[in-house]
N, C-alpha and C. Protein backbone atom coordinates (compact mmCIF):
# COMPACT_ATOMS: atom_id res chain seq x y z
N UNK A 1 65.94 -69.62 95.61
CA UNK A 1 65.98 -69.35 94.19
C UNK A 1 67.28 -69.85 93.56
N UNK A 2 68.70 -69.57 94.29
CA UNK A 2 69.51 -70.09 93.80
C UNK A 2 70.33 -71.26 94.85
N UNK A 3 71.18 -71.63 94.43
CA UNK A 3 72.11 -72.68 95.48
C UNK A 3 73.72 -72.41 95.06
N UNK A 4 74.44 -73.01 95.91
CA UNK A 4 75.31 -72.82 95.83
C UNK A 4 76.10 -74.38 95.29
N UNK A 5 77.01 -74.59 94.37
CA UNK A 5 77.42 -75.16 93.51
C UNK A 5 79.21 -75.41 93.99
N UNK A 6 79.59 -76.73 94.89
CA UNK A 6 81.28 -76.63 95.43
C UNK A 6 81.24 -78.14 94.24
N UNK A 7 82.66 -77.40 93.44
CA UNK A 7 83.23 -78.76 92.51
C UNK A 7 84.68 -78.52 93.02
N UNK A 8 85.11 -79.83 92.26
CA UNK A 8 86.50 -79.79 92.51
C UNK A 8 87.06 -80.85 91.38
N UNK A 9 88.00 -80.10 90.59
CA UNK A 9 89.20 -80.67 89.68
C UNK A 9 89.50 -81.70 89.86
N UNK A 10 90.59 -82.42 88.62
CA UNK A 10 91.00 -84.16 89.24
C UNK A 10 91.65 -83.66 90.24
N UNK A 11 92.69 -82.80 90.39
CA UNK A 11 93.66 -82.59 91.13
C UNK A 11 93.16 -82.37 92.24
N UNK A 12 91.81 -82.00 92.91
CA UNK A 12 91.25 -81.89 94.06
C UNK A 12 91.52 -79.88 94.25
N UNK A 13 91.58 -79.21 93.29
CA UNK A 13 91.25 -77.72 93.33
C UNK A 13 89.92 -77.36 93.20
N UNK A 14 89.29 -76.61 94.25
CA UNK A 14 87.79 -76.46 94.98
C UNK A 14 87.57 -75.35 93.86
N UNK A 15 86.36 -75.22 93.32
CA UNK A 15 85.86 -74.14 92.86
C UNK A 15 84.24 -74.22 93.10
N UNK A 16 83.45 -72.32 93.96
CA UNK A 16 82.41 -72.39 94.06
C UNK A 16 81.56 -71.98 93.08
N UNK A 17 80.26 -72.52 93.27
CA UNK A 17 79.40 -71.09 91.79
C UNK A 17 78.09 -71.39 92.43
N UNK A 18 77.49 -70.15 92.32
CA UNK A 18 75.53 -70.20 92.77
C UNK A 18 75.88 -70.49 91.40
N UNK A 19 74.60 -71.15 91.36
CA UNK A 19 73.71 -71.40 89.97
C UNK A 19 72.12 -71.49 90.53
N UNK A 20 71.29 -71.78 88.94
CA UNK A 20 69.81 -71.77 88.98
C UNK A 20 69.95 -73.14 89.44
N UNK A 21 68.63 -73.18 89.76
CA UNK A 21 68.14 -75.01 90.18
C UNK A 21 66.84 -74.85 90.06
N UNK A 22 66.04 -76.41 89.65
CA UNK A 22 64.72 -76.68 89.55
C UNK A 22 65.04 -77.57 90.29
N UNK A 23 63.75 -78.48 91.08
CA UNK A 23 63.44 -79.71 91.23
C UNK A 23 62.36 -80.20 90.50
N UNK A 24 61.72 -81.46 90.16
CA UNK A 24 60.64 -81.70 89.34
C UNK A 24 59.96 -82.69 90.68
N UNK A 25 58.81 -82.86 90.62
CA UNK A 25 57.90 -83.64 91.75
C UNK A 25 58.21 -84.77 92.35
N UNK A 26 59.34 -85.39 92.11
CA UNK A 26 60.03 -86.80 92.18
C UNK A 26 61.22 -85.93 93.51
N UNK A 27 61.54 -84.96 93.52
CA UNK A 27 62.90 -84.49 94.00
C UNK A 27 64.23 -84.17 93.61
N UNK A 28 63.89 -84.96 92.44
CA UNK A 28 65.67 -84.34 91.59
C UNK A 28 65.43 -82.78 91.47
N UNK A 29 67.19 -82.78 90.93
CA UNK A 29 67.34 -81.53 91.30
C UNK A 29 68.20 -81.41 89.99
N UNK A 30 67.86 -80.06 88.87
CA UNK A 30 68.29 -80.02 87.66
C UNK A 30 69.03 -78.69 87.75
N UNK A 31 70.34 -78.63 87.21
CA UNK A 31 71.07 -77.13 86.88
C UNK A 31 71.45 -77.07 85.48
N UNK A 32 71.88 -75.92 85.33
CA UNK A 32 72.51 -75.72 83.47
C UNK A 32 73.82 -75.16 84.34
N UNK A 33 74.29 -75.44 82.66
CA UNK A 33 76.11 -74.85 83.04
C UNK A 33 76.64 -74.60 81.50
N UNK A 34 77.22 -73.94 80.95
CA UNK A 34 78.13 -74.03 79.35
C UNK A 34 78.90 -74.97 79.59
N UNK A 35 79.25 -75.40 78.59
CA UNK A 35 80.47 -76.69 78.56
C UNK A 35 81.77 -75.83 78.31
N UNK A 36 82.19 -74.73 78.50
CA UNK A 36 83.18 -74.16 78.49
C UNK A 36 83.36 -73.39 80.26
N UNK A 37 83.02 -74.18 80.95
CA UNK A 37 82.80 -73.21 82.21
C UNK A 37 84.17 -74.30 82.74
N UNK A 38 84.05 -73.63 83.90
CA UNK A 38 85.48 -74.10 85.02
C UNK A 38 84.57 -75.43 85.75
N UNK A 39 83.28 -75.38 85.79
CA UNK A 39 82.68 -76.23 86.67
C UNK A 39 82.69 -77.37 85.49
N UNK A 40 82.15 -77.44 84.57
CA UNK A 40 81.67 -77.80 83.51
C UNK A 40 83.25 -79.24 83.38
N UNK A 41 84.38 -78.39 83.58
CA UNK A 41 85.20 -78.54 83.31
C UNK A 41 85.51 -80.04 84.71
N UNK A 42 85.57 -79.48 85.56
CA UNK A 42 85.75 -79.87 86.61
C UNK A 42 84.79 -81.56 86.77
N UNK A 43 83.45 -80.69 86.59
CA UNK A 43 82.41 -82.36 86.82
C UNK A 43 82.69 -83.48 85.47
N UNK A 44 83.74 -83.08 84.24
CA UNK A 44 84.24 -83.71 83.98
C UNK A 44 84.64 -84.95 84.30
N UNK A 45 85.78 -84.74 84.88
CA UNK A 45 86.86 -84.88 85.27
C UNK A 45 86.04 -85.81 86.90
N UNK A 46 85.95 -84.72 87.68
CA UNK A 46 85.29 -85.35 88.86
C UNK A 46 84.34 -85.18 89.30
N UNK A 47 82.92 -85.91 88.99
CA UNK A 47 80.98 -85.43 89.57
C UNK A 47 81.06 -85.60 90.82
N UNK A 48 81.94 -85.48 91.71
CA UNK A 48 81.58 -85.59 93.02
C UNK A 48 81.40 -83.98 93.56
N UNK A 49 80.12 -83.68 93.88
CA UNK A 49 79.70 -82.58 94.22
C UNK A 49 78.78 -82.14 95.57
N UNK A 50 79.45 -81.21 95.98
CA UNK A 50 78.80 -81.10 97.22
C UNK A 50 77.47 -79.47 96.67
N UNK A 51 75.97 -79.32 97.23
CA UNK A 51 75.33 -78.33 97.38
C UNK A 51 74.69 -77.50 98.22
N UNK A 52 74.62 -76.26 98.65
CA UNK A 52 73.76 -76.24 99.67
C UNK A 52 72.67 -75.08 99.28
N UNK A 53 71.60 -75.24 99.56
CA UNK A 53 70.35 -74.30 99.05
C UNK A 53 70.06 -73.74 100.59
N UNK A 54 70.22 -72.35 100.60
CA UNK A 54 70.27 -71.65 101.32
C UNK A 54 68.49 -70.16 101.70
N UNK A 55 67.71 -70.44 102.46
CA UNK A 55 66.64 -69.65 102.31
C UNK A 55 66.21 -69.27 104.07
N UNK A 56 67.00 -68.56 104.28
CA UNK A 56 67.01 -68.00 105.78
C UNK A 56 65.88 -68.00 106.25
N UNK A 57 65.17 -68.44 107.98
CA UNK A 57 66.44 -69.60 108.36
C UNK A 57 67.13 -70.73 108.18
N UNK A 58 66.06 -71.55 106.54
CA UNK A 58 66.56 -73.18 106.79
C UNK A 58 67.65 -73.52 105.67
N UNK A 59 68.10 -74.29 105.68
CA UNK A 59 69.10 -74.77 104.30
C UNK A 59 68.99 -76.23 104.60
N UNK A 60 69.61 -76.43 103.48
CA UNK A 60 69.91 -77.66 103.42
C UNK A 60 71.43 -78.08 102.81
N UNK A 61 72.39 -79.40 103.15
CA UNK A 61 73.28 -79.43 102.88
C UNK A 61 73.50 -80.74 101.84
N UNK A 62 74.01 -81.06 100.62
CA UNK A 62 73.90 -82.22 100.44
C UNK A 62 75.26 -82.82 99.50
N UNK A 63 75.74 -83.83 99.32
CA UNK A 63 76.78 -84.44 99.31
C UNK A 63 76.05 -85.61 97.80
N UNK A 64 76.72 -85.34 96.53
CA UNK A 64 76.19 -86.19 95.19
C UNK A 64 76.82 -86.11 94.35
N UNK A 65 76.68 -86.57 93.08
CA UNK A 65 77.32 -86.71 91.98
C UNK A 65 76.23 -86.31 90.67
N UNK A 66 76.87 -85.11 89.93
CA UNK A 66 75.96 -84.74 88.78
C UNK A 66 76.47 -85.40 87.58
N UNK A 67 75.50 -85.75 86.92
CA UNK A 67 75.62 -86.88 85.62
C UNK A 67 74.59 -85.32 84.41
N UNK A 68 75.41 -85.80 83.17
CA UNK A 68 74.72 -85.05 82.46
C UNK A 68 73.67 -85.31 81.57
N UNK A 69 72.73 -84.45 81.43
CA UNK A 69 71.40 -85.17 80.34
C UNK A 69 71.53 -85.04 79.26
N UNK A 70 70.67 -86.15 78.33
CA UNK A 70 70.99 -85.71 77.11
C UNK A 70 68.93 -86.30 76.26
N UNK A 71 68.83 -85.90 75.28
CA UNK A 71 68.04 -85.84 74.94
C UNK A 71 66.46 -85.51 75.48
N UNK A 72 65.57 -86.41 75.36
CA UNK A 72 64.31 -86.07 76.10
C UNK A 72 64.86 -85.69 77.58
N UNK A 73 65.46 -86.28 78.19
CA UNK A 73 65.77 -85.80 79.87
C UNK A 73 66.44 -84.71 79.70
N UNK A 74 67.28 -84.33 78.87
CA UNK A 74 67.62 -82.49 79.22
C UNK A 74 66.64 -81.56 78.57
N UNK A 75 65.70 -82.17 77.66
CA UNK A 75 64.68 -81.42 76.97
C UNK A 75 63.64 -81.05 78.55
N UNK A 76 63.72 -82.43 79.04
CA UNK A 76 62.63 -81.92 80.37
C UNK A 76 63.09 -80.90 81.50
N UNK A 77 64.52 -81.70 81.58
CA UNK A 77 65.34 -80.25 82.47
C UNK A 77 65.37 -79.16 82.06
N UNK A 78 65.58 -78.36 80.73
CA UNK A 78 65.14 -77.41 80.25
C UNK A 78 63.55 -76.74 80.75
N UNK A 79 63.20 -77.57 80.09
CA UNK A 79 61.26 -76.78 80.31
C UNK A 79 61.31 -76.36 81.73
N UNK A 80 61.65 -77.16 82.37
CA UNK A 80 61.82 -76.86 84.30
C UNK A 80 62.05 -75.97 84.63
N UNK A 81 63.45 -75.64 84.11
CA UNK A 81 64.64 -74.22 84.16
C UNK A 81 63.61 -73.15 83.66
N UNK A 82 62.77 -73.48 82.19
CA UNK A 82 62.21 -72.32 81.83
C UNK A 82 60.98 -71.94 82.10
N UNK A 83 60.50 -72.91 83.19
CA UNK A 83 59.26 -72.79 83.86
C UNK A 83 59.53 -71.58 85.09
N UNK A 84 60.29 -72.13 85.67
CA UNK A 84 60.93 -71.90 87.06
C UNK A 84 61.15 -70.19 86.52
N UNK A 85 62.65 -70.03 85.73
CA UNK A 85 62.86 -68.71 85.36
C UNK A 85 62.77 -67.60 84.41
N UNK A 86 62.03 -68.36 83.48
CA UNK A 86 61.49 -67.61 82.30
C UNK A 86 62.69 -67.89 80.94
N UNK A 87 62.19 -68.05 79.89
CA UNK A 87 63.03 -67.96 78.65
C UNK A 87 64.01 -67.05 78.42
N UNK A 88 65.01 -67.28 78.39
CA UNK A 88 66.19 -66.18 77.79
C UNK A 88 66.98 -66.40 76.54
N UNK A 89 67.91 -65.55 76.28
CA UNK A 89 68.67 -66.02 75.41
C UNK A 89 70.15 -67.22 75.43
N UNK A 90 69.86 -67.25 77.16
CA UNK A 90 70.93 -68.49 77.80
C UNK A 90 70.16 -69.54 76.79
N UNK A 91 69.11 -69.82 76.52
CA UNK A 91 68.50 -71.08 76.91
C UNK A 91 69.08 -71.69 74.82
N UNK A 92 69.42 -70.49 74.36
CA UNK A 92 69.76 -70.64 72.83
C UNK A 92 70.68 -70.95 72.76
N UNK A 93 71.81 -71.34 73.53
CA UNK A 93 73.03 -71.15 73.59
C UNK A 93 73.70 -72.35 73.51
N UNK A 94 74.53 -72.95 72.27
CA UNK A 94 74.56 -74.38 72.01
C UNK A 94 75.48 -74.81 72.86
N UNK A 95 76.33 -74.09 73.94
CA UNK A 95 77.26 -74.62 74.65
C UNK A 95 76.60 -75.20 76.00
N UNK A 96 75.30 -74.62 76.08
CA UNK A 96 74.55 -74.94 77.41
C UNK A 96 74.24 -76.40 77.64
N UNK A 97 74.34 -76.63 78.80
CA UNK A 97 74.40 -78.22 78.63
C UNK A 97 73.26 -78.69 80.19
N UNK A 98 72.82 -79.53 80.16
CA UNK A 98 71.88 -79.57 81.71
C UNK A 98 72.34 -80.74 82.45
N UNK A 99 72.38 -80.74 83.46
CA UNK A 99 72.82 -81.39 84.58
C UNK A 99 71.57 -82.00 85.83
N UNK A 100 71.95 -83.33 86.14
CA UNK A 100 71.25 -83.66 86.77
C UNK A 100 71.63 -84.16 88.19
N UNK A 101 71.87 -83.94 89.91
CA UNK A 101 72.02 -84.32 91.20
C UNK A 101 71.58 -85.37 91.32
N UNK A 102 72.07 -86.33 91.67
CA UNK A 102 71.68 -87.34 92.42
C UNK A 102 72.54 -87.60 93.91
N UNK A 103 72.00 -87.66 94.67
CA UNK A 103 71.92 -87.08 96.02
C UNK A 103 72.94 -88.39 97.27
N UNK A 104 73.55 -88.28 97.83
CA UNK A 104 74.15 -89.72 98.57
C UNK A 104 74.33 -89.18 100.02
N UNK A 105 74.00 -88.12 100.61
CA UNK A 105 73.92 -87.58 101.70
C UNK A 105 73.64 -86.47 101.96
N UNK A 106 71.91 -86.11 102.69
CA UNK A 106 71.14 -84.68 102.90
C UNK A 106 71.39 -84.64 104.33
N UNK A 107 71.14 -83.07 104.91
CA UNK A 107 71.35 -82.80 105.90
C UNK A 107 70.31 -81.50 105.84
N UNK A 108 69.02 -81.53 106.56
CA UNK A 108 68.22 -80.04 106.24
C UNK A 108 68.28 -79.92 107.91
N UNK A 109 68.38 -78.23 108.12
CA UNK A 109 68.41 -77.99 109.61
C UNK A 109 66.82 -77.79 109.40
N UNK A 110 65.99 -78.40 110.42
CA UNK A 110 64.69 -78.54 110.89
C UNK A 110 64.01 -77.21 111.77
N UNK A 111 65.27 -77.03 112.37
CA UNK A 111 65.06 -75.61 113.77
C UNK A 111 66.17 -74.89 113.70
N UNK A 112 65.34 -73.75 113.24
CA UNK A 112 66.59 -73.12 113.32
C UNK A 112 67.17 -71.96 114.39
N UNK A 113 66.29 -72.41 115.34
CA UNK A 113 67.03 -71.81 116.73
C UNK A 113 67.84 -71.95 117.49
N UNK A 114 68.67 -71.23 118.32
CA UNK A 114 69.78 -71.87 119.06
C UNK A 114 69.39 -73.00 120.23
N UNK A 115 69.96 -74.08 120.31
CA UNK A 115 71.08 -75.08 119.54
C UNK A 115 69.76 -75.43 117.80
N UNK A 116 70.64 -74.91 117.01
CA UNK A 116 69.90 -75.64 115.58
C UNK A 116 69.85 -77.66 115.92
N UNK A 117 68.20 -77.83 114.96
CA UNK A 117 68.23 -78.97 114.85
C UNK A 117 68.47 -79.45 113.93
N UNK A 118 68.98 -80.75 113.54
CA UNK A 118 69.15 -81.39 112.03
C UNK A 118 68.75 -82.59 111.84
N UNK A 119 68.08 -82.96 110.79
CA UNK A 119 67.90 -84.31 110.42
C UNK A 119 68.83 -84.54 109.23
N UNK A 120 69.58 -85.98 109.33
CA UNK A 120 70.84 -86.72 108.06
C UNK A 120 69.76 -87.34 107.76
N UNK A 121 70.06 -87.36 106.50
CA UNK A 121 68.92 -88.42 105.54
C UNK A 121 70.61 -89.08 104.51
N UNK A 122 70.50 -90.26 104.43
CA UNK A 122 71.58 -91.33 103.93
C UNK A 122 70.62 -91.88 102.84
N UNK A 123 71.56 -91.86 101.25
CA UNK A 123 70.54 -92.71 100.59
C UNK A 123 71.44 -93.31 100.48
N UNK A 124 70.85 -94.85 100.18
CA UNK A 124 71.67 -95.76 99.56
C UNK A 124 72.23 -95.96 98.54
């Protein structure tokens, strides 16, 4: 339901945050954030972002850069978000802004028994 969200400043200062996430049938992967947030702040500055979606036993680990949407593509990331979690009063909120993953190194553990298995998936 949620994931976990590692940014980091120009200066290279780490900050974590769960946030919501959708994916849409293609595999991207869409979040919201305010443009007054620390993250917000951060993917500024530097989109290099690491995520990991966590659903005991499996996760997944992944290594990307979030670019932000703007028009029809955050209108669609929206509907997603409000498919996924229902309408709120976040969704009114003119500072809210939507975000989009694009992915440059996955890692999902396959087995998750002792010794765990993993498959790396590398995109180009």
């Amino acid at each position: 339901r949620n994931c976990t969200l590692a940014t980091a400043s120009k200066t290279g200062k780490p900050e974590i945050a769960m946030m919501q996430f959708v994916t849409d049938n293609t595999g991207n992967l869409f979040l919201k954030t305010l443009n007054d947030s620390r993250k917000y702040r951060n993917l500024t500055e530097n989109n290099l972002v690491s995520i990991c979606i966590y659903d005991k036993p499996d996760y997944v680990q992944m290594d990307g850069v979030v670019i932000e949407l703007f028009g029809q593509e955050a209108d669609q990331a929206k509907k997603l978000l409000i498919d996924k979690y229902g309408k709120d009063e976040y969704f009114s909120d003119n500072r809210l802004r939507y975000l989009k993953f694009i992915t440059s190194w996955i890692r999902v553990r396959i087995k998750g028994e002792y010794p765990p298995e993993y498959e790396i998936i590398k995109n180009s």
